[in-house]
PDB file of N, CA and C in Angstrom:
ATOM      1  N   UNK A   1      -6.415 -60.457  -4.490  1.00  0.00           N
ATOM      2  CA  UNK A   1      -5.422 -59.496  -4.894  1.00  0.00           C
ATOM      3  C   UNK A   1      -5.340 -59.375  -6.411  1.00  0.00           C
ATOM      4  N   UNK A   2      -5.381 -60.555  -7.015  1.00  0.00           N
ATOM      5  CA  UNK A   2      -5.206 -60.122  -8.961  1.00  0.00           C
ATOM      6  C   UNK A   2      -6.259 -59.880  -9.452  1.00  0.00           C
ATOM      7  N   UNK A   3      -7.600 -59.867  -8.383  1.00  0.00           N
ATOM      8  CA  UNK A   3      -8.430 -59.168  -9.359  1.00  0.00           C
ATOM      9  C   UNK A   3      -8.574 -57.922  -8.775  1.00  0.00           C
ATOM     10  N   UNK A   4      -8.059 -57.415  -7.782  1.00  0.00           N
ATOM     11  CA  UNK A   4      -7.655 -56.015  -7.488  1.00  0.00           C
ATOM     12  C   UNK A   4      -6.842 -55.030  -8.293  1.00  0.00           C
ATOM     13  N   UNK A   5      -5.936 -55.997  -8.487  1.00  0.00           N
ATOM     14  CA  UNK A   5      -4.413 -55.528  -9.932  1.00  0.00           C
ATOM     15  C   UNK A   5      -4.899 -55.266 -11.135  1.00  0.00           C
ATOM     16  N   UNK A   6      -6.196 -56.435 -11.630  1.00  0.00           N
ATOM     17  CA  UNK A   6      -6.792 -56.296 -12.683  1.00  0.00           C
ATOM     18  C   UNK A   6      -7.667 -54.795 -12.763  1.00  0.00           C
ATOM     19  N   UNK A   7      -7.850 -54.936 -12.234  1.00  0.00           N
ATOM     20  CA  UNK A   7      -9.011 -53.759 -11.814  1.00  0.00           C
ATOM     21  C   UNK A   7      -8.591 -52.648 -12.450  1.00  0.00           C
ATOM     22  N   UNK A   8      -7.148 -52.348 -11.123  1.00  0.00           N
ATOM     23  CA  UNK A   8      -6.339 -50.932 -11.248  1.00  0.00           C
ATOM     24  C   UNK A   8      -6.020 -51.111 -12.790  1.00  0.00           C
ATOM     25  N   UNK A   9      -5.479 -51.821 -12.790  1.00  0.00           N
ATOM     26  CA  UNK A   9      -4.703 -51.535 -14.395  1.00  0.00           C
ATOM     27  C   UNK A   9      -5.778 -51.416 -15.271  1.00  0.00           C
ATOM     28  N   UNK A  10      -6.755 -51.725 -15.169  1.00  0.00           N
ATOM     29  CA  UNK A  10      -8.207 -51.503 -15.783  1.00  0.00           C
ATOM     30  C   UNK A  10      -8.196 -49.931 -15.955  1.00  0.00           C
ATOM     31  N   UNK A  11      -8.528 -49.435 -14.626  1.00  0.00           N
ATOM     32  CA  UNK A  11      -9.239 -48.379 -14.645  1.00  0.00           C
ATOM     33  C   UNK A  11      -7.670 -47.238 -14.974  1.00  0.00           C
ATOM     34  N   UNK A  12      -6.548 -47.468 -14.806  1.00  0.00           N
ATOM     35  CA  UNK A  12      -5.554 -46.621 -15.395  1.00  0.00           C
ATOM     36  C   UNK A  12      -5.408 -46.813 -16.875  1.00  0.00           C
ATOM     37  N   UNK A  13      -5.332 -47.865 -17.302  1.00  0.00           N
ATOM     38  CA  UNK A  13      -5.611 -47.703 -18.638  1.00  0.00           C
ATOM     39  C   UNK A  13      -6.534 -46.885 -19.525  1.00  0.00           C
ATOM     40  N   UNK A  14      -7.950 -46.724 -18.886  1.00  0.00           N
ATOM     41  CA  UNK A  14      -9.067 -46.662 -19.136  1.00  0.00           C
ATOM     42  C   UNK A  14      -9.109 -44.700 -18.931  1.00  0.00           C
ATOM     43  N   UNK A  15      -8.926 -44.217 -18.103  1.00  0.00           N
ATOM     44  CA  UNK A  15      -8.629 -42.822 -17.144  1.00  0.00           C
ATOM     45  C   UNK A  15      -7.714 -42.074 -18.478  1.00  0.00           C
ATOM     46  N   UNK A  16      -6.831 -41.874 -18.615  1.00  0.00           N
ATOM     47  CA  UNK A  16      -6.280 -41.215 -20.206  1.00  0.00           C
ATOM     48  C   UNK A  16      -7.411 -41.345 -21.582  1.00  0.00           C
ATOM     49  N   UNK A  17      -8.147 -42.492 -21.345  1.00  0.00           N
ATOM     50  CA  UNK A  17      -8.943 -42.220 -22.997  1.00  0.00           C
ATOM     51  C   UNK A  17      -9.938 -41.787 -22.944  1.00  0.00           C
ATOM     52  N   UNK A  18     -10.584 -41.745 -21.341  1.00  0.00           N
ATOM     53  CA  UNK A  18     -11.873 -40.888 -21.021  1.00  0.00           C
ATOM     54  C   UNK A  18     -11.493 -39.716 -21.068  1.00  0.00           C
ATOM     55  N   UNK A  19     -10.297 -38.620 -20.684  1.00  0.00           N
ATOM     56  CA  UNK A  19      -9.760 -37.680 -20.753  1.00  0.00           C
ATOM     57  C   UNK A  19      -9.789 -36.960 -21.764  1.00  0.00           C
ATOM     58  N   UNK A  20      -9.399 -37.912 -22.858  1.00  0.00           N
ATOM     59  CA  UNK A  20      -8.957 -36.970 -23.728  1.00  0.00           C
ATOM     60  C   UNK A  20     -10.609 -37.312 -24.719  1.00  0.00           C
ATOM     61  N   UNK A  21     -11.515 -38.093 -24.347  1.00  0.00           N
ATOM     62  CA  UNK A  21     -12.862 -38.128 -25.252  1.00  0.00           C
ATOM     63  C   UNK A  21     -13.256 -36.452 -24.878  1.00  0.00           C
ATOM     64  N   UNK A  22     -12.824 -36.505 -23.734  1.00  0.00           N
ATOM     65  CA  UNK A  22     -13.947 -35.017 -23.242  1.00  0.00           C
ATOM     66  C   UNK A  22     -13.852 -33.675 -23.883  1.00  0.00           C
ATOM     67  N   UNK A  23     -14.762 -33.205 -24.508  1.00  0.00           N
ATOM     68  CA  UNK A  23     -13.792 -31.869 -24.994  1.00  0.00           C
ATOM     69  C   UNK A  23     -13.516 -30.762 -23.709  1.00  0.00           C
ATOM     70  N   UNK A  24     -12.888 -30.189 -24.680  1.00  0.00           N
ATOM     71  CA  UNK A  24     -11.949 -28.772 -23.209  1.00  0.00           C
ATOM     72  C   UNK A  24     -13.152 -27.755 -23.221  1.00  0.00           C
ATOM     73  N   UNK A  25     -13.397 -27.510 -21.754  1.00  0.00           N
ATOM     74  CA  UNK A  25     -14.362 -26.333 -21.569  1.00  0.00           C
ATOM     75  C   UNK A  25     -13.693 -24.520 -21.828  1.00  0.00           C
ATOM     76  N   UNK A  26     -14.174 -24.033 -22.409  1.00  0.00           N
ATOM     77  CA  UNK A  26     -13.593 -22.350 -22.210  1.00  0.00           C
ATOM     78  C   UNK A  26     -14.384 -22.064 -21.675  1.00  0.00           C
ATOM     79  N   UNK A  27     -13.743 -21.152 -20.485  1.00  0.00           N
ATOM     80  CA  UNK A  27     -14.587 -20.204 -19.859  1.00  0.00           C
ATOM     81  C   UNK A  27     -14.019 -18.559 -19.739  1.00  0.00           C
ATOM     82  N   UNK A  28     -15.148 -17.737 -20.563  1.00  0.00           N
ATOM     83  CA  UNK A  28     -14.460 -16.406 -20.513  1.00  0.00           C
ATOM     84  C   UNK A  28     -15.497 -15.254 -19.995  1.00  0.00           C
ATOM     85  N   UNK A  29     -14.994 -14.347 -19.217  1.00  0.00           N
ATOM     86  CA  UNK A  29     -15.593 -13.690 -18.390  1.00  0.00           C
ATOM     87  C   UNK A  29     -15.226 -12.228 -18.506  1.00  0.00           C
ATOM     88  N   UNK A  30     -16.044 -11.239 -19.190  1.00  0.00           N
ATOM     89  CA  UNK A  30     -15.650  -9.907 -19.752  1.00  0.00           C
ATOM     90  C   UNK A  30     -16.797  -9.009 -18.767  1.00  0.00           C
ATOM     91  N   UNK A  31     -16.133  -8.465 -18.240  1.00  0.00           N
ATOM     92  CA  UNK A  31     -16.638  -6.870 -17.590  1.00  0.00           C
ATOM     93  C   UNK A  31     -16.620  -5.740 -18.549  1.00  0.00           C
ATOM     94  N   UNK A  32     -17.741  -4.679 -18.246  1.00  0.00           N
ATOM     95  CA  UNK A  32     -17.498  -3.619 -18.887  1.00  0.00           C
ATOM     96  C   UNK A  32     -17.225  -2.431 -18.028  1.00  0.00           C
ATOM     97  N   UNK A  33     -17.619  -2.905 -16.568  1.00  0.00           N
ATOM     98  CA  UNK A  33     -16.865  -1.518 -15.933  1.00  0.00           C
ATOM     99  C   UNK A  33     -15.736  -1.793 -15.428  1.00  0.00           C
ATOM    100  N   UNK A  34     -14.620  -0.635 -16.239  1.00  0.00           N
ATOM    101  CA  UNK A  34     -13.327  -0.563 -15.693  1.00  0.00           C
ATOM    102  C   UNK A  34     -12.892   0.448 -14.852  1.00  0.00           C
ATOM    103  N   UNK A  35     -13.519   0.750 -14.064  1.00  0.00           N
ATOM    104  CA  UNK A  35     -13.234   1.717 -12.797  1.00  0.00           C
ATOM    105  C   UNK A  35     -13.842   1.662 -11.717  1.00  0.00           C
ATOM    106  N   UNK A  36     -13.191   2.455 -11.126  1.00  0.00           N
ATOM    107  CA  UNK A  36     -13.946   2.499  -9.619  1.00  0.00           C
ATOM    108  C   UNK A  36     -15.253   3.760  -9.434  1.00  0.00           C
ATOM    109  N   UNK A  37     -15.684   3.364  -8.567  1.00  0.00           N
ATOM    110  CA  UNK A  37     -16.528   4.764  -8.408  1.00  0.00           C
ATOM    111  C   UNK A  37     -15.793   5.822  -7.397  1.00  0.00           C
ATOM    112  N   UNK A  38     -15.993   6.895  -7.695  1.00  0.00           N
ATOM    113  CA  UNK A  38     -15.334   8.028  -7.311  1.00  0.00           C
ATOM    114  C   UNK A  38     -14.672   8.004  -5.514  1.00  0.00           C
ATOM    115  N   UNK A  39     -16.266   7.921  -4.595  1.00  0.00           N
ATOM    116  CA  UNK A  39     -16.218   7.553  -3.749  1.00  0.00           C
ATOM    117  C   UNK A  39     -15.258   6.384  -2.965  1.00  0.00           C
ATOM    118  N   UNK A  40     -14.704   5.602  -3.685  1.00  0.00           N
ATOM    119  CA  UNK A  40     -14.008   4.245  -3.432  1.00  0.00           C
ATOM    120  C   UNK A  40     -13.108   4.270  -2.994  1.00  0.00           C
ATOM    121  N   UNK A  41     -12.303   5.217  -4.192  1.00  0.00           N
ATOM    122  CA  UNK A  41     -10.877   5.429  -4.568  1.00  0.00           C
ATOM    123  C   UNK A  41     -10.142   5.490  -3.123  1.00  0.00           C
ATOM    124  N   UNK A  42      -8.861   5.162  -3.289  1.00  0.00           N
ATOM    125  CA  UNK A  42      -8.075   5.763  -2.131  1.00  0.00           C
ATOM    126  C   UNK A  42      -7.866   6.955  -2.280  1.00  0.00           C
ATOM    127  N   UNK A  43      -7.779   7.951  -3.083  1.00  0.00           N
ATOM    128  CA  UNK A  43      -6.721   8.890  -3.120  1.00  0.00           C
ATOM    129  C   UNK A  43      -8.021   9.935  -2.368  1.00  0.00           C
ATOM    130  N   UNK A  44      -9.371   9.764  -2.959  1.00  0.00           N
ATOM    131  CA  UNK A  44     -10.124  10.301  -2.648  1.00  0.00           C
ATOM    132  C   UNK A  44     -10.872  10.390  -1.114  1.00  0.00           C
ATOM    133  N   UNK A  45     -10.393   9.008  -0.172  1.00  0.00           N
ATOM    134  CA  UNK A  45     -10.583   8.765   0.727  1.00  0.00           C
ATOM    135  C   UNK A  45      -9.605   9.492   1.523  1.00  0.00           C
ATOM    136  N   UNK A  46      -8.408   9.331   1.452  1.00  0.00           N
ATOM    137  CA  UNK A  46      -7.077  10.031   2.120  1.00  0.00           C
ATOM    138  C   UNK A  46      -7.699  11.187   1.779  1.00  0.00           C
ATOM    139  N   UNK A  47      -7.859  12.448   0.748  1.00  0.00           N
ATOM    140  CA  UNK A  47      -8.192  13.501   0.783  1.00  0.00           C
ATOM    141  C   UNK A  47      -9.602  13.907   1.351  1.00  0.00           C
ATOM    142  N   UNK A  48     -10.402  13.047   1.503  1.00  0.00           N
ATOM    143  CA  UNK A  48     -11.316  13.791   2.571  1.00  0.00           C
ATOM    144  C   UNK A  48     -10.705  13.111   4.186  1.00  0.00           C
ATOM    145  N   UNK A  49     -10.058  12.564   4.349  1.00  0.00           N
ATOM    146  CA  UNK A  49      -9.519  12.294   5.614  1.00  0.00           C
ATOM    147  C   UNK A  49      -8.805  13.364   6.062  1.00  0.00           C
ATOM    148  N   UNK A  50      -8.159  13.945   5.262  1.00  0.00           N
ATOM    149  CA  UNK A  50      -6.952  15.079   5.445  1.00  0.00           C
ATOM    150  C   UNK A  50      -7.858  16.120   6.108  1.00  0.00           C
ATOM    151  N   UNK A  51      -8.832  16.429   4.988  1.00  0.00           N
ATOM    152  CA  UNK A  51     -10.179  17.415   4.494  1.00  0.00           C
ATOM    153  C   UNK A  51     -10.570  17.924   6.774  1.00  0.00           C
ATOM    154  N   UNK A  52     -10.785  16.474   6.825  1.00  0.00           N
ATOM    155  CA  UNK A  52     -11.781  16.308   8.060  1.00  0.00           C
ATOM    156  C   UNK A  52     -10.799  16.463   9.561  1.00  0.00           C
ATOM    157  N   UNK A  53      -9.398  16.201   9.130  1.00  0.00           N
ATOM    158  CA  UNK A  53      -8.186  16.335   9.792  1.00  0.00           C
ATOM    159  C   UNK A  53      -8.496  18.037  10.226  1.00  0.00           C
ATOM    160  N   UNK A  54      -8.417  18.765   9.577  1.00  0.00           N
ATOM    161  CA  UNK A  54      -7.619  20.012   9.360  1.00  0.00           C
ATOM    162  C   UNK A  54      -9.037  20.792   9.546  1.00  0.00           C
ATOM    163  N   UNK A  55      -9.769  20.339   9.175  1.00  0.00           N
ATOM    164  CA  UNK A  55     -11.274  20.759  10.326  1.00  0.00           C
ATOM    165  C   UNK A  55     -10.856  20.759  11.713  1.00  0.00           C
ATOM    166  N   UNK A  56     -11.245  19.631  11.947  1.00  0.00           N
ATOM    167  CA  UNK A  56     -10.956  19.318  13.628  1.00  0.00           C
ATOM    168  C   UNK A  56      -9.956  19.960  14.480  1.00  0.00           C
ATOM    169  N   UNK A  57      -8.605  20.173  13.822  1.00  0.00           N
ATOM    170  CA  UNK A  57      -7.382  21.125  14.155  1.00  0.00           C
ATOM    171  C   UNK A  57      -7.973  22.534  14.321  1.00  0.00           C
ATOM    172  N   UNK A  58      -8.515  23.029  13.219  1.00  0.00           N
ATOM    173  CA  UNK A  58      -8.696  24.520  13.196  1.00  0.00           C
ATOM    174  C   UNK A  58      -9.766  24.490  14.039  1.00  0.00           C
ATOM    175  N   UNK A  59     -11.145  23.957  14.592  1.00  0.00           N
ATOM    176  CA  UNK A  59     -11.772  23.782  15.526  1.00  0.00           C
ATOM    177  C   UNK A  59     -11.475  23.811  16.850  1.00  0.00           C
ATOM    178  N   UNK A  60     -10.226  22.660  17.358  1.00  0.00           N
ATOM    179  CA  UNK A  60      -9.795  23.054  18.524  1.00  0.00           C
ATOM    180  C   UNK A  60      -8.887  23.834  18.828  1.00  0.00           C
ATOM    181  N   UNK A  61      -8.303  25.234  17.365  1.00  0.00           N
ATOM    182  CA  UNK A  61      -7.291  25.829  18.121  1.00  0.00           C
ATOM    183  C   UNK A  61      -8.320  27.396  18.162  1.00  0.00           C
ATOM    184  N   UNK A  62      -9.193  27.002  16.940  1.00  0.00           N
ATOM    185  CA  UNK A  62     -10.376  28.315  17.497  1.00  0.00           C
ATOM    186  C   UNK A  62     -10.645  28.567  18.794  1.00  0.00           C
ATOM    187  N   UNK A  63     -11.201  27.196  19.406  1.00  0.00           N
ATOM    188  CA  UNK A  63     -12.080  27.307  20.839  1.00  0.00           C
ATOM    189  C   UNK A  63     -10.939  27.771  22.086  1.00  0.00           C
ATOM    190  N   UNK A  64      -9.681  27.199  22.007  1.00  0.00           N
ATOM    191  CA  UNK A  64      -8.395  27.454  22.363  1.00  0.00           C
ATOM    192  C   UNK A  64      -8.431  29.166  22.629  1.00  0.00           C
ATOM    193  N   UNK A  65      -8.257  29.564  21.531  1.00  0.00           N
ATOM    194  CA  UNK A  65      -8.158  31.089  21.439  1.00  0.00           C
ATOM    195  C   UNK A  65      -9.195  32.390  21.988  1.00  0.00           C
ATOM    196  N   UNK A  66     -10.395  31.444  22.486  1.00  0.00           N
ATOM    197  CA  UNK A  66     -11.423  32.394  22.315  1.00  0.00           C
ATOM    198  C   UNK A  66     -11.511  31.949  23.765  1.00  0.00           C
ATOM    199  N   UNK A  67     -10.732  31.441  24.909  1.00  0.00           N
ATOM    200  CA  UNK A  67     -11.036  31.022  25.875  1.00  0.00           C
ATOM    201  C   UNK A  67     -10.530  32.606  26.886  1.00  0.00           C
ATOM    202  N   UNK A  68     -11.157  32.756  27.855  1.00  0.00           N
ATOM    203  CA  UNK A  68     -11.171  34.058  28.741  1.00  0.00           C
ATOM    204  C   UNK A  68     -10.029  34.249  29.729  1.00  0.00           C
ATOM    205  N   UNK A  69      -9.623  32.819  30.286  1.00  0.00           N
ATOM    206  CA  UNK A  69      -8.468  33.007  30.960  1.00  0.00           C
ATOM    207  C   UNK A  69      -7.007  33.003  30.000  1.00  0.00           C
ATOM    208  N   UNK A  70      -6.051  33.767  30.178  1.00  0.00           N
ATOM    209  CA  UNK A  70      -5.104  33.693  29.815  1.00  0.00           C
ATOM    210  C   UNK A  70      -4.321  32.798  30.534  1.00  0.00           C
ATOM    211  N   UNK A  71      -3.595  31.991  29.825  1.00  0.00           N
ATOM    212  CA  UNK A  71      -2.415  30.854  30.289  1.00  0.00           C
ATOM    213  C   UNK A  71      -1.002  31.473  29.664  1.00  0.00           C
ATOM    214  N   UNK A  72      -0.822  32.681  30.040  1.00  0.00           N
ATOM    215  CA  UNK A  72       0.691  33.357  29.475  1.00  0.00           C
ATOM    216  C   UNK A  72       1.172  34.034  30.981  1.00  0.00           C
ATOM    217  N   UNK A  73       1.986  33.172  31.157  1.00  0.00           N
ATOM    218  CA  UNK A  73       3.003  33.952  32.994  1.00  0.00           C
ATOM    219  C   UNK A  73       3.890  35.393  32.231  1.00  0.00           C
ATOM    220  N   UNK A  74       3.736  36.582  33.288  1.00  0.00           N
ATOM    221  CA  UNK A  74       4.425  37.491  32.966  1.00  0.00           C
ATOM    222  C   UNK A  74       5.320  37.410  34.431  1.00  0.00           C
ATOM    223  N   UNK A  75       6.312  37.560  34.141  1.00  0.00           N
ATOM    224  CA  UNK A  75       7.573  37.815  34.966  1.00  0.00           C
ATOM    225  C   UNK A  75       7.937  38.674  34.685  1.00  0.00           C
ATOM    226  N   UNK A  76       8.041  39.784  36.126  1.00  0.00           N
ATOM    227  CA  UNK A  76       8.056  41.588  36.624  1.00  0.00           C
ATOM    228  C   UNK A  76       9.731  41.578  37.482  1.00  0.00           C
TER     229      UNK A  76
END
């Protein structure tokens, strides 16, 4: 056991002066592109979503309209 104690108190003593021998690392990390690409964007995504929305709508109310039977009841 006291040369266990010895030890620790060894190596805690010892642990602060190795610390501070070490010098401090910097690490710095610079990008030059600051944007997104066009394609990415949200705003641009929502607007061709909308885009492709409002296709599809006007598509199925075309085919809708151009259909031969009438679905309108007349009451005589």
């Amino acid at each position: 056991m006291r040369i266990a104690r010895r030890l620790k108190m060894l190596l805690v003593g010892l642990v602060p002066g190795v610390l501070a021998a070490q010098d401090r690392v910097k690490v710095g990390i610079t990008t030059s592109n600051s944007g997104t690409i066009w394609y990415t964007d949200p705003i641009w995504i929502w607007a061709g979503a909308a885009v492709l929305l409002l296709i599809i709508v006007l598509a199925v109310m075309a085919a809708r309209k151009t259909s031969t039977k009438s679905t309108t009841t007349v009451i005589r």
